[in-house]
C-alpha atoms as a PDB file:
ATOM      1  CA  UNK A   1       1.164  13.526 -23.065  1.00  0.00           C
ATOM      2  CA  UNK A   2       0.370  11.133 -25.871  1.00  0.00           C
ATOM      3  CA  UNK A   3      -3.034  10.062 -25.349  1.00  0.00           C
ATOM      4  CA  UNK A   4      -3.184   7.135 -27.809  1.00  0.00           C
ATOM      5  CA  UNK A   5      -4.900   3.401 -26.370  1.00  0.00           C
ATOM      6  CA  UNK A   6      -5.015   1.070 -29.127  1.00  0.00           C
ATOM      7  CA  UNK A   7      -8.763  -0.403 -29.659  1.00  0.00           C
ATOM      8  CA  UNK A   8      -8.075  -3.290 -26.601  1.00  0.00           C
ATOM      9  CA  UNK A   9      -7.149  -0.335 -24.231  1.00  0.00           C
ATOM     10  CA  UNK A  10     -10.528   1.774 -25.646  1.00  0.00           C
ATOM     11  CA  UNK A  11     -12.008  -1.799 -24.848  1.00  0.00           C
ATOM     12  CA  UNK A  12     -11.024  -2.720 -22.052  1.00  0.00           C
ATOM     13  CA  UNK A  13     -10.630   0.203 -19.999  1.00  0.00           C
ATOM     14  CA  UNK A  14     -14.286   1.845 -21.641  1.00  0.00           C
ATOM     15  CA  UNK A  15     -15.922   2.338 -18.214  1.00  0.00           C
ATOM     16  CA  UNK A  16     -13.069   4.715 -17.278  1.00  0.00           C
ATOM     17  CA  UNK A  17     -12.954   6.518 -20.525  1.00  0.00           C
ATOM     18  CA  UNK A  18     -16.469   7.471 -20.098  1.00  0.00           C
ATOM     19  CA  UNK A  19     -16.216   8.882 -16.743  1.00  0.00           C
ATOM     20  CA  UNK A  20     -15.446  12.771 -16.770  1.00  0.00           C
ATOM     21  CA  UNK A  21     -13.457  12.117 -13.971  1.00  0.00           C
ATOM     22  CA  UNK A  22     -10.878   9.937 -15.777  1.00  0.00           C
ATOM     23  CA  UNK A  23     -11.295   9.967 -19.171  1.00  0.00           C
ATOM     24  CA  UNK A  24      -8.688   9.043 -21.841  1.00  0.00           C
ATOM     25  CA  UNK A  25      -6.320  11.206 -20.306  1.00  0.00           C
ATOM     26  CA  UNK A  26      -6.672   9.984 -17.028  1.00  0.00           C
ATOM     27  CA  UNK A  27      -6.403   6.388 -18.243  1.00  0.00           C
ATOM     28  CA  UNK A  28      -3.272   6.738 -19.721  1.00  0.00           C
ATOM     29  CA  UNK A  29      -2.220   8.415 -16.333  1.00  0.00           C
ATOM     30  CA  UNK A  30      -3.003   5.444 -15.259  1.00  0.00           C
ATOM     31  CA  UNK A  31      -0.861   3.233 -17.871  1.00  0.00           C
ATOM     32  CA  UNK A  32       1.635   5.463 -17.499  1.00  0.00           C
ATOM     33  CA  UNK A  33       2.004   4.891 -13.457  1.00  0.00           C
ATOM     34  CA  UNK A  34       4.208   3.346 -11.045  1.00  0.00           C
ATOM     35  CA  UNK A  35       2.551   2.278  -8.272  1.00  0.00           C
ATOM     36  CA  UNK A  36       4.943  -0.335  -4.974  1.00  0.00           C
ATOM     37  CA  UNK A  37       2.730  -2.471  -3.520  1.00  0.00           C
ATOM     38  CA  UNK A  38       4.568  -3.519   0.052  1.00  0.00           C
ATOM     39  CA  UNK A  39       3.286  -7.261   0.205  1.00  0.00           C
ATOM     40  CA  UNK A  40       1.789  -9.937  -1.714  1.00  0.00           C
ATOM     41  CA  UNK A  41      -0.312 -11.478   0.836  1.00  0.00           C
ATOM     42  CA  UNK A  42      -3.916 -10.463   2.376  1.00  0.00           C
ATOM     43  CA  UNK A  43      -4.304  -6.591   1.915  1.00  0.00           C
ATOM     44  CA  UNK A  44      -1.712  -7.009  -1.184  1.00  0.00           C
ATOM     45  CA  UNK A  45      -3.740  -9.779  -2.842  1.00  0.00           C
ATOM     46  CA  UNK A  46      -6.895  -7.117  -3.405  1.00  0.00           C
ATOM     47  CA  UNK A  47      -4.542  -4.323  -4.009  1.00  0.00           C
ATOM     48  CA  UNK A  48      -2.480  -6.155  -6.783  1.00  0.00           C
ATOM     49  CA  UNK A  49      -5.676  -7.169  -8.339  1.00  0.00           C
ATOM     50  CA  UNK A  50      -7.442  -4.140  -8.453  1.00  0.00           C
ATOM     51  CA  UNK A  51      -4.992  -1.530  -9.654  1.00  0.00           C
ATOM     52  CA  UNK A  52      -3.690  -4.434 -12.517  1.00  0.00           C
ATOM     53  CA  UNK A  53      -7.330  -3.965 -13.414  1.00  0.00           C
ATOM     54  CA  UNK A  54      -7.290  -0.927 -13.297  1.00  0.00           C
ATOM     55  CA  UNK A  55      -4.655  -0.998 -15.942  1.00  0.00           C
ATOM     56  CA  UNK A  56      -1.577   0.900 -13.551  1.00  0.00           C
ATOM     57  CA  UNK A  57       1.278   0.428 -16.578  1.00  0.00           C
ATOM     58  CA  UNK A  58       4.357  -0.540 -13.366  1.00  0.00           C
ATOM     59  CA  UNK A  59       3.622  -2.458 -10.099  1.00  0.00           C
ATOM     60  CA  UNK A  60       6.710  -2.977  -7.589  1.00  0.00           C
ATOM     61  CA  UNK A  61       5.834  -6.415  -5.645  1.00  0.00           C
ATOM     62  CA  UNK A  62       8.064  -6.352  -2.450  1.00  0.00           C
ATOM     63  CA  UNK A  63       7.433  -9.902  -0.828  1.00  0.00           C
ATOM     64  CA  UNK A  64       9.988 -11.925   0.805  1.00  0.00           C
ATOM     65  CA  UNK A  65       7.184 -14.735   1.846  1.00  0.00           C
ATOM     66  CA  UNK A  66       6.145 -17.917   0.034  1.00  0.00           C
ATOM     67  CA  UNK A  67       2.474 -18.938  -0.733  1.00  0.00           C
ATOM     68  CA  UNK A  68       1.229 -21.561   2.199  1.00  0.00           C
ATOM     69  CA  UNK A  69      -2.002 -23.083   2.151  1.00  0.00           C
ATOM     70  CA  UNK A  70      -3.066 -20.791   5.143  1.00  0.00           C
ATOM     71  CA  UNK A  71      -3.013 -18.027   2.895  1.00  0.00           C
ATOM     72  CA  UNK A  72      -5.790 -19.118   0.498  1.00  0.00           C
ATOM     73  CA  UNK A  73      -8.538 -18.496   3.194  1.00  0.00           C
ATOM     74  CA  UNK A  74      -8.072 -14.590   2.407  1.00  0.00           C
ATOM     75  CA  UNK A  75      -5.266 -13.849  -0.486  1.00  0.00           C
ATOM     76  CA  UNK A  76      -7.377 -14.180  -3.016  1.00  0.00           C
ATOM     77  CA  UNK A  77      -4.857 -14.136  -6.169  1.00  0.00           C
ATOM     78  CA  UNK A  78      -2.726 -17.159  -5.081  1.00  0.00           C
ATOM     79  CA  UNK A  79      -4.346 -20.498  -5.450  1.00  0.00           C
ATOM     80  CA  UNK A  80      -3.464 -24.436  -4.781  1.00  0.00           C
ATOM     81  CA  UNK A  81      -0.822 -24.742  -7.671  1.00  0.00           C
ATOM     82  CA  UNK A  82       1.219 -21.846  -5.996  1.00  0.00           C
ATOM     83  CA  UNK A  83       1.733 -23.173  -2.857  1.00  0.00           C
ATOM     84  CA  UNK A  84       5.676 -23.065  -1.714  1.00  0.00           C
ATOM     85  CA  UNK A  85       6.203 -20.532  -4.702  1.00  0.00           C
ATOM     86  CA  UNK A  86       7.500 -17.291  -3.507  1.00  0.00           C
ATOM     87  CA  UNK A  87       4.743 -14.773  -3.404  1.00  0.00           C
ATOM     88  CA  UNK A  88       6.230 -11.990  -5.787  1.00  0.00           C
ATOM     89  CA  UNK A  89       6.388 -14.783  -8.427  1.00  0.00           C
ATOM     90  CA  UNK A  90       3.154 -16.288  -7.871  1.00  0.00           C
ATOM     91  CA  UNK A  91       1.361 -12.559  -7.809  1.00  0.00           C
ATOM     92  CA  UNK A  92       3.409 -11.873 -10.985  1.00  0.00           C
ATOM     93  CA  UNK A  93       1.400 -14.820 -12.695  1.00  0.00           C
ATOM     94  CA  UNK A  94      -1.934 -13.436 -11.934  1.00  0.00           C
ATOM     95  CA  UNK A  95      -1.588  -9.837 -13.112  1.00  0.00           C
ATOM     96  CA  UNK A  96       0.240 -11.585 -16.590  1.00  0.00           C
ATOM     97  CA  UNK A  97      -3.323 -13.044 -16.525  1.00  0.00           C
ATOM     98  CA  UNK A  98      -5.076 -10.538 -15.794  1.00  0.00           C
ATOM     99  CA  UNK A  99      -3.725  -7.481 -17.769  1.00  0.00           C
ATOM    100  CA  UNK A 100      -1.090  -7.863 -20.425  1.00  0.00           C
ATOM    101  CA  UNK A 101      -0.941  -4.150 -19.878  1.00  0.00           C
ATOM    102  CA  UNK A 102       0.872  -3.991 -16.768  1.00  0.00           C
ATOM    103  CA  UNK A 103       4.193  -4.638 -16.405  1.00  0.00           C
ATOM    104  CA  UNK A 104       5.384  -6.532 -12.819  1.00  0.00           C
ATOM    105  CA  UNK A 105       8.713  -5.629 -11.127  1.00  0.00           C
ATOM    106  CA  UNK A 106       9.107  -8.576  -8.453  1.00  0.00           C
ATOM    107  CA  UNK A 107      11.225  -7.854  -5.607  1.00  0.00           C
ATOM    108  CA  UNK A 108      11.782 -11.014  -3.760  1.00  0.00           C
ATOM    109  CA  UNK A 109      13.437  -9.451  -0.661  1.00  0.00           C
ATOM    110  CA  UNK A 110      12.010  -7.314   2.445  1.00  0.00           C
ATOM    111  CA  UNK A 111      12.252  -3.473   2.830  1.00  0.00           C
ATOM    112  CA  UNK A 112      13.926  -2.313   5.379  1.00  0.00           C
ATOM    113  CA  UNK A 113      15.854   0.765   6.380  1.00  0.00           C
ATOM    114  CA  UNK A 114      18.647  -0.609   4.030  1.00  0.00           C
ATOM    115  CA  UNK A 115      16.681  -0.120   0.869  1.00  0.00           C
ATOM    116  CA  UNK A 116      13.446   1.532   1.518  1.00  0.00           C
ATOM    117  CA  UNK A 117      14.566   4.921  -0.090  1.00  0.00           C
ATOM    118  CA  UNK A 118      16.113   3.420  -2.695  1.00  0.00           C
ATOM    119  CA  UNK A 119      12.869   1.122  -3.358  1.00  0.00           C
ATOM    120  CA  UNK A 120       9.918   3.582  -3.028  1.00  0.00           C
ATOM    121  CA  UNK A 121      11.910   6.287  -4.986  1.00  0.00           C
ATOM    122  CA  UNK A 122      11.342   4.925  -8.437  1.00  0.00           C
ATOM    123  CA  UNK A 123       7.476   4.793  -7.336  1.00  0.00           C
ATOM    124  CA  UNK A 124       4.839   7.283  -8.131  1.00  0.00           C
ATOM    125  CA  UNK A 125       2.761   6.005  -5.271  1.00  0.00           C
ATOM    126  CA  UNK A 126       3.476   3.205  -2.280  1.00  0.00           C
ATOM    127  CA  UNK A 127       0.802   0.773  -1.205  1.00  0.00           C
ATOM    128  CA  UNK A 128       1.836  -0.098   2.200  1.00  0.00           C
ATOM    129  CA  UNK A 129       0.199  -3.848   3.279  1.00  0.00           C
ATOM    130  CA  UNK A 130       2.725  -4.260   5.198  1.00  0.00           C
ATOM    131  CA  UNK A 131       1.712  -6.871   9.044  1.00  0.00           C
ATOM    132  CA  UNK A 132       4.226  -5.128  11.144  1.00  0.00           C
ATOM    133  CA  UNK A 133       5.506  -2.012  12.757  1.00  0.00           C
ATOM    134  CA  UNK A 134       8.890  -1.878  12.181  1.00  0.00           C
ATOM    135  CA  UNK A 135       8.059  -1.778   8.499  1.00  0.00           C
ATOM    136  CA  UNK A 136       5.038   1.011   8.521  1.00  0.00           C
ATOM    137  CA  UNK A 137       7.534   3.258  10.328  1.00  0.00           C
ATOM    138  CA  UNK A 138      10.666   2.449   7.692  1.00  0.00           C
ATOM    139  CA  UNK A 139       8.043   3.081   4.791  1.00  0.00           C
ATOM    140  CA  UNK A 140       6.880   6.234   6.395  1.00  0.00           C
ATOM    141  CA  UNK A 141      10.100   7.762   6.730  1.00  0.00           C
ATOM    142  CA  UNK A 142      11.598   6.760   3.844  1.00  0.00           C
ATOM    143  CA  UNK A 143       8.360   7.722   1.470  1.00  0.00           C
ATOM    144  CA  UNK A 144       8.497  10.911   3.874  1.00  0.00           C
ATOM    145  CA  UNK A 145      12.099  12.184   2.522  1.00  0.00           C
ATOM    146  CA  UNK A 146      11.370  10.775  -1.152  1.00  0.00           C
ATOM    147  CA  UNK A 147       8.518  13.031  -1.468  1.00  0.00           C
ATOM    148  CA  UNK A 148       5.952   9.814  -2.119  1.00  0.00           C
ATOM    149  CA  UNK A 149       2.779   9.150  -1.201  1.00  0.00           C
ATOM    150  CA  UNK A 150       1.960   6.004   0.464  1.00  0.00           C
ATOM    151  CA  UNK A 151      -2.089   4.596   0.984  1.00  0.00           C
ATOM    152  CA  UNK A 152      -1.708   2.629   4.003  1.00  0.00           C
ATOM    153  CA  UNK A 153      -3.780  -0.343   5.760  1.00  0.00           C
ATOM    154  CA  UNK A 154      -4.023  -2.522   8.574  1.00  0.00           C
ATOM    155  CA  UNK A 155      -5.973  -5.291   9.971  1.00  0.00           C
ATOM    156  CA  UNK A 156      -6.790  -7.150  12.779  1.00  0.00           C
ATOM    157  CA  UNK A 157      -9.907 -10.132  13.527  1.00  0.00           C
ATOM    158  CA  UNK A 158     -12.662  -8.528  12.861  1.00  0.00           C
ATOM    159  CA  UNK A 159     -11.219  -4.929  12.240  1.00  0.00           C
ATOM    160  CA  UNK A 160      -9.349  -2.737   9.658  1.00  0.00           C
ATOM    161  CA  UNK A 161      -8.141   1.008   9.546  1.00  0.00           C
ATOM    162  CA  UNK A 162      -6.439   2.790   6.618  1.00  0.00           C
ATOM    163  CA  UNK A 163      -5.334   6.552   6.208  1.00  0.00           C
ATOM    164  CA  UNK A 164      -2.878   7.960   3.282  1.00  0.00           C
ATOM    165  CA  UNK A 165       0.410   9.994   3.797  1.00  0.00           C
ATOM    166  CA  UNK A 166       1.160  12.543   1.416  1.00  0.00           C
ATOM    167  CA  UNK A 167       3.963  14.893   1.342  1.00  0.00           C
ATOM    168  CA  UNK A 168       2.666  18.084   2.620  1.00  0.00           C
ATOM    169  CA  UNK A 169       0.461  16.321   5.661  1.00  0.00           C
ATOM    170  CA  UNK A 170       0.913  14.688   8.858  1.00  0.00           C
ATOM    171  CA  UNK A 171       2.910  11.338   8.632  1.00  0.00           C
ATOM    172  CA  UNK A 172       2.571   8.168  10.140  1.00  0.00           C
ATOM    173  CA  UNK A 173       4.704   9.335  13.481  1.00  0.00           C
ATOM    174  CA  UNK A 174       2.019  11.918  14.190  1.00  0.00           C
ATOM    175  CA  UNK A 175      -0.755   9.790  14.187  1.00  0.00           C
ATOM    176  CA  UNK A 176       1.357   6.875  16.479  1.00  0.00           C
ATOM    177  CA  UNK A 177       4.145   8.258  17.510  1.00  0.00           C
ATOM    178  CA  UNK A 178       5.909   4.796  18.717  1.00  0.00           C
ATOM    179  CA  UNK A 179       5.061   1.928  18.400  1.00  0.00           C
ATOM    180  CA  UNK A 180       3.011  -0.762  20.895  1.00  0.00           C
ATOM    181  CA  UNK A 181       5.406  -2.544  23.108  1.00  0.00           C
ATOM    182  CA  UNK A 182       6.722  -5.773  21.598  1.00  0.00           C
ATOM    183  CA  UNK A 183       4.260  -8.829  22.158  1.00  0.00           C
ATOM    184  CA  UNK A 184       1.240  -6.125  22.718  1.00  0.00           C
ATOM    185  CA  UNK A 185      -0.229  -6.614  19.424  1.00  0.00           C
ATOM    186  CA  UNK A 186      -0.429 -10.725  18.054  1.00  0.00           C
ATOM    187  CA  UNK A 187      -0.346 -11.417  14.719  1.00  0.00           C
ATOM    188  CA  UNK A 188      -3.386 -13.259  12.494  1.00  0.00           C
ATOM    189  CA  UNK A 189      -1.376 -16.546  12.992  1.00  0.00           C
ATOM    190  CA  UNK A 190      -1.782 -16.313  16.911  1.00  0.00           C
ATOM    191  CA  UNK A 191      -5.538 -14.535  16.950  1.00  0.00           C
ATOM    192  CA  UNK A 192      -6.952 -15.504  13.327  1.00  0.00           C
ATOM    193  CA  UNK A 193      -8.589 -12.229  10.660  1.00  0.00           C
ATOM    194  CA  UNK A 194     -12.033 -12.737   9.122  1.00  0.00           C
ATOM    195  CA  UNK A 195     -11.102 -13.735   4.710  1.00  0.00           C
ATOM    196  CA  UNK A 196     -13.083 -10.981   3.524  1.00  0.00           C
ATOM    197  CA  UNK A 197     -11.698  -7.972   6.060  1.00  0.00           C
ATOM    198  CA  UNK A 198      -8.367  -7.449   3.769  1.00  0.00           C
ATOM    199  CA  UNK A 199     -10.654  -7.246   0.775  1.00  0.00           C
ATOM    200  CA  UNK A 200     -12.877  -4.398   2.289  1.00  0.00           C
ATOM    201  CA  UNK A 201      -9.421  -2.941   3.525  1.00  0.00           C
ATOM    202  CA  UNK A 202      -7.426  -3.417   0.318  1.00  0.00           C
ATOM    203  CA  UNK A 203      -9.878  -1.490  -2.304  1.00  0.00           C
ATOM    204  CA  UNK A 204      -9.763   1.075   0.138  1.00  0.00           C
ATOM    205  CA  UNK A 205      -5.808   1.457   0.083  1.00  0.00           C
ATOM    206  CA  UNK A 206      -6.310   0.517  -4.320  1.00  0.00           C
ATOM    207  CA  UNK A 207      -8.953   3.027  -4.465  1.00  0.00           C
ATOM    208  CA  UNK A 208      -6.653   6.042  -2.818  1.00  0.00           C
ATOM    209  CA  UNK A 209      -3.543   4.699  -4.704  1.00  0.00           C
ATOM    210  CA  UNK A 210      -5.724   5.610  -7.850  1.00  0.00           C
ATOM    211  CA  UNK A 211      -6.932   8.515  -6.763  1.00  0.00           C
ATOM    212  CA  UNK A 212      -3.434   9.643  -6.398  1.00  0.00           C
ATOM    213  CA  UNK A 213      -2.265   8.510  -9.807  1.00  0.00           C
ATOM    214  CA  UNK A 214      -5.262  10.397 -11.492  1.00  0.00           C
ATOM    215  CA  UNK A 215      -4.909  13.457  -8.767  1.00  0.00           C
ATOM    216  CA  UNK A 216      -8.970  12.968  -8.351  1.00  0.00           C
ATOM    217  CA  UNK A 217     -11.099  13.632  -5.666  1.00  0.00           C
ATOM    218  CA  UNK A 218      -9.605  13.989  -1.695  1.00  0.00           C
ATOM    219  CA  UNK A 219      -7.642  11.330  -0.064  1.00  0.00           C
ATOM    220  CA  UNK A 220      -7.518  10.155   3.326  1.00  0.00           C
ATOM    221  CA  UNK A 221      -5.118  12.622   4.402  1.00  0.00           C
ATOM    222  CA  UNK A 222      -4.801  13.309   7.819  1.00  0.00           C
ATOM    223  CA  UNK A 223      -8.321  11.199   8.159  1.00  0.00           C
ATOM    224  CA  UNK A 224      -7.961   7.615  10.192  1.00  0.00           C
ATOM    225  CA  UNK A 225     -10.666   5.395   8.424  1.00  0.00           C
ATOM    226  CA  UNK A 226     -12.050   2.904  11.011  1.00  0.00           C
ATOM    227  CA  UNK A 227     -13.798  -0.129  10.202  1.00  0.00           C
ATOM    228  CA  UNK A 228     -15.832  -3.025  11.754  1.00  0.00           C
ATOM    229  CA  UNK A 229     -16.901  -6.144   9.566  1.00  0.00           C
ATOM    230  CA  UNK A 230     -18.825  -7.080  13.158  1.00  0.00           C
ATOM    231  CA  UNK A 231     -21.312  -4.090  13.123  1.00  0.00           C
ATOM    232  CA  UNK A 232     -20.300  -2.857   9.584  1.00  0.00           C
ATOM    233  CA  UNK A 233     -19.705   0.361  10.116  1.00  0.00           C
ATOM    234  CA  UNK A 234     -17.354   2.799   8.704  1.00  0.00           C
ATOM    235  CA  UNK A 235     -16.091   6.042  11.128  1.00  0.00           C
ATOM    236  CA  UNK A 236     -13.271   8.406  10.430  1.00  0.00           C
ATOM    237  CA  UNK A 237     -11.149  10.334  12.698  1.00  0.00           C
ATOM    238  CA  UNK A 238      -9.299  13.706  12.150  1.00  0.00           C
ATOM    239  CA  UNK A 239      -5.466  13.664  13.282  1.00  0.00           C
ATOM    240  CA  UNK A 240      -3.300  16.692  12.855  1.00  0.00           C
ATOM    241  CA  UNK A 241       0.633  17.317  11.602  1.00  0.00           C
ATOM    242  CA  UNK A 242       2.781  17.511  15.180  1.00  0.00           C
ATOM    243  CA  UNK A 243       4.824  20.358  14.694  1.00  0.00           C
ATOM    244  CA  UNK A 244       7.363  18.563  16.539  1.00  0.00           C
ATOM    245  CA  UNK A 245       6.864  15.129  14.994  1.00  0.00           C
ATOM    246  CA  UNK A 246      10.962  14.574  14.096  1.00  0.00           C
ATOM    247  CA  UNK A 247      10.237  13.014  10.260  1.00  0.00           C
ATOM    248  CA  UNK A 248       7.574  15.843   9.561  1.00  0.00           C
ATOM    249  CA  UNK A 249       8.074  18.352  11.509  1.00  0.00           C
ATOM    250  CA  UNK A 250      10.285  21.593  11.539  1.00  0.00           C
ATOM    251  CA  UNK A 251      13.716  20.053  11.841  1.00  0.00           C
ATOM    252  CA  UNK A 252      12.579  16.648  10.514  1.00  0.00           C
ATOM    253  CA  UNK A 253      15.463  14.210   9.350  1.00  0.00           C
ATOM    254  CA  UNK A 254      16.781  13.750   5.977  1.00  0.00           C
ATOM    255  CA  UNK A 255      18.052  10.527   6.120  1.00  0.00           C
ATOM    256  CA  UNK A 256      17.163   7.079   7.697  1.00  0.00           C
ATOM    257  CA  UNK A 257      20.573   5.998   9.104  1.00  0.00           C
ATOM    258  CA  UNK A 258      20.974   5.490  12.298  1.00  0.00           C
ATOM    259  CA  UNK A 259      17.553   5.258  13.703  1.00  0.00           C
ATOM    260  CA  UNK A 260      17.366   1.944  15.680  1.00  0.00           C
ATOM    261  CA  UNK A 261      14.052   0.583  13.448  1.00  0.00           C
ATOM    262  CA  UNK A 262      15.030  -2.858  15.189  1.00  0.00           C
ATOM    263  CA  UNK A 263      15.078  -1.515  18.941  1.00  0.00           C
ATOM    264  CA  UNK A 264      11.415   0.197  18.829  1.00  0.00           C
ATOM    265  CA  UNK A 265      11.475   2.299  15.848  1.00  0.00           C
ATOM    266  CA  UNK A 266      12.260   5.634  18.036  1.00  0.00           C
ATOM    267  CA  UNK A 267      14.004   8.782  17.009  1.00  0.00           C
ATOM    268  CA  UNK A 268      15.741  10.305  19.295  1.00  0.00           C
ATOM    269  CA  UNK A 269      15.952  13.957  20.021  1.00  0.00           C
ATOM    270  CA  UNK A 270      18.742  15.275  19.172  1.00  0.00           C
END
């Protein structure tokens, strides 16, 4: 590995260098990374911002959204001037801003079972902020038969939750096997979410993706990470691989065609 930063990088990036845990090597790691970041809007805002700080060299944007002024109460790297702009390009903006270092692939489109394995293949590590189910269960099978890691995070009023799925430990189907009836779960445009909950949520989801990148420390693997802005408190839960599960398990699949992601995200046994 050619560990050369130019003296910007040894600048910029200093308060990595000097940690044993990262280091020059690690930084370059870092540069060197490719890193899908599943929406632009409020767990993708702090997401997007951190690991461009954090100097990852490639991040995928997949966003098919465009910036409304709804979305300035919480997604903190679109502003006023972006509103109507689609949110890949206006997220593309802020990391040129931020960190001439890191190179933006904007995806103006929405992953779905018809290019998820295509998508999260060229990755090193997917950042899943994605709002709905149909999508978590897509990028869990597809990162599942790719072999990727994904760091992913939900939120809801007052209340957030993030785990990480990595190859060799229990997927998203083990921890929910299906998903919540249709209509069970509102959205933050029927029940509202607190502006500062997706930040707390999104470092989290950063701060795995970078552990992953640097292979530091122990992720969130097969760990549920609850949190409450009300009472501020942090608890985590153990959940184990099923055996059975049909992505993970034994005889889990090897493709994603066919499975009805639009009809309730089931596989069926075969």
């Amino acid at each position: 590995m050619d560990l050369s930063l130019d003296a910007t990088q040894l600048d910029r990036y200093s308060r990595h260098i000097i940690m044993d845990e990262v280091g020059p090597e690690g930084q370059k790691r870092l540069l060197d990374g490719r890193a899908l970041v599943l929406g632009a809007g409020g767990l993708g805002a702090p997401v997007i911002q951190y690991l461009a700080a954090a100097g990852v060299g490639t991040l995928g944007i997949v966003d098919d959204d465009v910036v409304e002024r709804s979305n300035l109460q919480r997604q903190v790297i679109h502003g006023e001037s972006d509103i109507g702009e689609p949110k890949v390009e206006s997220a593309a903006r802020y990391v040129d801003r931020l960190n001439p270092d890191v190179d933006v692939e904007a995806r103006e489109t929405r992953l779905d079972e018809t290019n998820a394995r295509e998508l999260i293949g060229e990755y090193d590590v997917v950042v899943d902020c994605a709002d709905n189910f149909r999508t978590r269960y897509v990028v869990n099978d597809a990162a599942r038969i790719e072999g990727v890691p994904v760091a992913h995070g939900a939120i809801y009023k007052f209340e957030g939750q993030a785990t990480t799925l990595v190859p060799d430990g229990p997927c998203y189907r083990c921890l929910f096997p299906e998903p919540p009836e249709p209509g069970t779960v509102p959205d933050c445009a029927a029940t509202g979410v607190l502006g500062v909950l997706p930040g707390t949520l999104g470092c989290v989801q950063a701060t795995e993706a970078v552990k992953l990148l640097l292979a530091a420390g122990e992720p969130l693997a097969g760990r549920l990470l609850f949190y409450d802005a009300m009472e501020m408190s942090f608890e985590t839960v153990s959940y184990q691989r099923n055996p059975d599960c049909p992505v993970c398990g034994e005889d889990g699949i090897e493709t994603i065609e066919g499975i009805d992601y639009a009809g309730g995200c089931r596989i069926e046994a075969d």
